[in-house]
N, C-alpha and C. Protein backbone atom coordinates (compact mmCIF):
# COMPACT_ATOMS: atom_id res chain seq x y z
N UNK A 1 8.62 31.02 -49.06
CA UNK A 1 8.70 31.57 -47.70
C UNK A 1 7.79 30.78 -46.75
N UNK A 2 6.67 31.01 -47.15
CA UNK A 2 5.37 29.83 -46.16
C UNK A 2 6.24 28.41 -46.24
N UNK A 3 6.56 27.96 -47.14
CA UNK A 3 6.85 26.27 -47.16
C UNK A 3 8.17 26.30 -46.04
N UNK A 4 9.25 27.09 -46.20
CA UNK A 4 10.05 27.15 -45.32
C UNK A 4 9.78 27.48 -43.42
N UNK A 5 9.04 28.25 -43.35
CA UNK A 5 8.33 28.37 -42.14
C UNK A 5 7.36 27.58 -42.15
N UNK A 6 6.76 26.41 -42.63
CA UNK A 6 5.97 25.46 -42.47
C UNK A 6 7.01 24.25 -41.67
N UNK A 7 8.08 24.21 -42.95
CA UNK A 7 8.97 23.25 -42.63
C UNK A 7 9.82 23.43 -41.28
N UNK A 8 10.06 24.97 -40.37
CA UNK A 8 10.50 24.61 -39.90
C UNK A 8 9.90 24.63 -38.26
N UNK A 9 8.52 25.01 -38.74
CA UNK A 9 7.19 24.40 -37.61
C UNK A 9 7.26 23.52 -37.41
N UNK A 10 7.47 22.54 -38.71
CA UNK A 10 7.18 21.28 -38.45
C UNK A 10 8.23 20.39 -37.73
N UNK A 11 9.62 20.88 -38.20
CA UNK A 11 10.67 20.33 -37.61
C UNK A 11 10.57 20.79 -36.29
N UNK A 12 10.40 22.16 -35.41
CA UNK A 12 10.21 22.03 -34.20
C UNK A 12 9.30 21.31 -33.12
N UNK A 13 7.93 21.14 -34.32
CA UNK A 13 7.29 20.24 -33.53
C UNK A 13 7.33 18.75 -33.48
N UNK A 14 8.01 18.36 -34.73
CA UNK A 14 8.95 16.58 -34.55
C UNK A 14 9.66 16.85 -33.50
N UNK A 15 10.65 17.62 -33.15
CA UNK A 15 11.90 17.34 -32.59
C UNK A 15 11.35 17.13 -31.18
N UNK A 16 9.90 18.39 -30.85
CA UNK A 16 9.45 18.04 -29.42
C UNK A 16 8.83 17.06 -29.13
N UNK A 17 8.28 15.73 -30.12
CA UNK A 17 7.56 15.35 -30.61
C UNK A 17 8.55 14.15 -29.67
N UNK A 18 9.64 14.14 -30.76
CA UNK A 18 10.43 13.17 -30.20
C UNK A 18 11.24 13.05 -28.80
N UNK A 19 11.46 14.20 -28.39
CA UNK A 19 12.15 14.48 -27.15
C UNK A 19 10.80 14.07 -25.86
N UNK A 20 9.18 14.73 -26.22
CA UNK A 20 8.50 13.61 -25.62
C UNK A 20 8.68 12.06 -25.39
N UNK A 21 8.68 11.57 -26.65
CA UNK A 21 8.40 10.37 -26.45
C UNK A 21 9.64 9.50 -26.34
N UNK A 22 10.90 10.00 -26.37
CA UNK A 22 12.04 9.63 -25.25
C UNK A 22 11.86 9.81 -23.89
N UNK A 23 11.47 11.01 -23.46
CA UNK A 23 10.90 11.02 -22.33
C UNK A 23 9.95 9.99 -21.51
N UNK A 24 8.98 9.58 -22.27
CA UNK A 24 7.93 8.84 -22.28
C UNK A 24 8.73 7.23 -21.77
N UNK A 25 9.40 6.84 -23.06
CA UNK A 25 10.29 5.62 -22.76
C UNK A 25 11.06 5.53 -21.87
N UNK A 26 12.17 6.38 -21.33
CA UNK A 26 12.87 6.77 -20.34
C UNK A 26 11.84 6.51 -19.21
N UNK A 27 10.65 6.90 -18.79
CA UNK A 27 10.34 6.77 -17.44
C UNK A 27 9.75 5.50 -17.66
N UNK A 28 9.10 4.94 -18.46
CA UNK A 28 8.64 3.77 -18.32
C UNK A 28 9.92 2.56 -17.85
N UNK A 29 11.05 2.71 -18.97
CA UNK A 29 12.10 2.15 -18.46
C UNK A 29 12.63 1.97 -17.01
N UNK A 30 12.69 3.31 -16.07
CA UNK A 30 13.11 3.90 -15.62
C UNK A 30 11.84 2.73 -14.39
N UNK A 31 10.29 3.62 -14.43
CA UNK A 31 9.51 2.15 -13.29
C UNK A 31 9.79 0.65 -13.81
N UNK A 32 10.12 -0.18 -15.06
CA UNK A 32 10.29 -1.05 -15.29
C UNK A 32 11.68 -1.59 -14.20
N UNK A 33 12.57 -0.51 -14.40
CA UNK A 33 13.83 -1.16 -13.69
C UNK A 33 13.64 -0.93 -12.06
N UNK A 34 12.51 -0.53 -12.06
CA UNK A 34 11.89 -0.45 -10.34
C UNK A 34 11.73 -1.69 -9.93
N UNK A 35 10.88 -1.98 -10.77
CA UNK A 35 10.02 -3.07 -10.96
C UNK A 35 10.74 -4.40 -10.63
N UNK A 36 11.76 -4.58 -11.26
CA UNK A 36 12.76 -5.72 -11.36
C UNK A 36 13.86 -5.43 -10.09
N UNK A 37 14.11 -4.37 -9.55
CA UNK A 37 14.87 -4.20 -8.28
C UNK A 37 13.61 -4.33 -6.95
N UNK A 38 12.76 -4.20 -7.32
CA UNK A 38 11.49 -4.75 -6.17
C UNK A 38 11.07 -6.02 -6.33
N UNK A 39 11.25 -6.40 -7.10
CA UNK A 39 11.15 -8.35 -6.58
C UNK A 39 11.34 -8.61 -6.39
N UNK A 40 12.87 -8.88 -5.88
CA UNK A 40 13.22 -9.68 -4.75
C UNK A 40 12.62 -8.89 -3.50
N UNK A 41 12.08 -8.09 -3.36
CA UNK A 41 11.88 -7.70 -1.88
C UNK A 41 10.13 -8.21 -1.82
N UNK A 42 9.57 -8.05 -2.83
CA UNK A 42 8.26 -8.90 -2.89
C UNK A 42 7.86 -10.13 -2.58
N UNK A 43 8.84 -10.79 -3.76
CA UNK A 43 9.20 -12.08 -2.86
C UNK A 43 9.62 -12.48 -1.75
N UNK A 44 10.72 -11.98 -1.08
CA UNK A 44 10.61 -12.05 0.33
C UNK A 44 9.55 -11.43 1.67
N UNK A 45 8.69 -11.06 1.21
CA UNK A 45 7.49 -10.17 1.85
C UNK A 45 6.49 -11.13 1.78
N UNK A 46 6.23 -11.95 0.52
CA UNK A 46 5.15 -12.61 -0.02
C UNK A 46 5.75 -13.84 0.67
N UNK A 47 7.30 -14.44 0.85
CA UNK A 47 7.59 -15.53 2.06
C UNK A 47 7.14 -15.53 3.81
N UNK A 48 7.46 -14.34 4.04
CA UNK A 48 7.40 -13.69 5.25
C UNK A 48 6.03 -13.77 5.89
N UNK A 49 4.69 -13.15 4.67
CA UNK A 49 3.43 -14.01 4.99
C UNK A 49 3.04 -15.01 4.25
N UNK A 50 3.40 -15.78 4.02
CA UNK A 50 3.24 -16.71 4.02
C UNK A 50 3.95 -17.94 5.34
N UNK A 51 5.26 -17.52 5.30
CA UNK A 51 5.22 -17.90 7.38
C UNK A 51 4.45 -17.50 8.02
N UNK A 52 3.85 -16.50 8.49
CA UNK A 52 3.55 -15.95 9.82
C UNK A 52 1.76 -16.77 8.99
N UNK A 53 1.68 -17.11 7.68
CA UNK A 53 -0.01 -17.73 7.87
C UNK A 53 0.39 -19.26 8.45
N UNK A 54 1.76 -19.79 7.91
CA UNK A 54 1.59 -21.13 8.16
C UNK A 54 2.08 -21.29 9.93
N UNK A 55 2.39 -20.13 10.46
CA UNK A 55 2.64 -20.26 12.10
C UNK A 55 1.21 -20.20 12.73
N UNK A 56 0.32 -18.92 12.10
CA UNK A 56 -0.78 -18.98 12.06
C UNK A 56 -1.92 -20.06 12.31
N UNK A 57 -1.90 -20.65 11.21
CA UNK A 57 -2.64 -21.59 11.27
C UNK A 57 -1.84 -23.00 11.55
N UNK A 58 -0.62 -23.10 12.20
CA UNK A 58 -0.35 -24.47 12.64
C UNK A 58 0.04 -25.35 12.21
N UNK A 59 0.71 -24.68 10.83
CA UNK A 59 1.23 -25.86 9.85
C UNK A 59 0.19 -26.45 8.97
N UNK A 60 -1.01 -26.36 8.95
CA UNK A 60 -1.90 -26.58 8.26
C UNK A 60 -2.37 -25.62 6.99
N UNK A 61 -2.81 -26.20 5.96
CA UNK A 61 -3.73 -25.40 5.11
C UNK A 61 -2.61 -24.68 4.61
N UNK A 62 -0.96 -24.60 4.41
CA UNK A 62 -0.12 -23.45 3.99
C UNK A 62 0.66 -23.90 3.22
C-alpha cells in the first residue's frame, strides 16, 4: 500500500517535474527566437548610429 502511494507521489511529482522543465525550455526557446527576429533590427540601429557618428564627426574617426 505505502510503495504504491509512494509510487504514485512520485509519478505526480516527475510528471510536474517534467511539465516544468518543458516549460522552462519552451520560454527560453521562445526569447531565443526573439532574439534572432531582433537582429536584424539591431543591426540596423547599430548602422543608423553609426551614420549619424560618422555625420557627426565628419567622416572622420568612423
Amino acid at each position: 500500500m505505502a510503495f504504491t502511494i509512494a509510487r504514485y507521489h512520485y509519478g505526480v511529482f516527475f510528471t510536474l517535474d517534467f511539465l516544468m522543465a518543458m516549460l522552462v525550455v519552451f520560454l527560453v526557446l521562445l526569447s531565443a527566437g526573439h532574439m534572432l527576429l531582433a537582429i536584424p533590427t539591431i543591426e540596423k540601429t547599430f548602422r543608423s548610429v553609426q551614420g549619424l557618428r560618422r555625420l557627426y564627426l565628419g567622416g572622420r574617426g568612423g
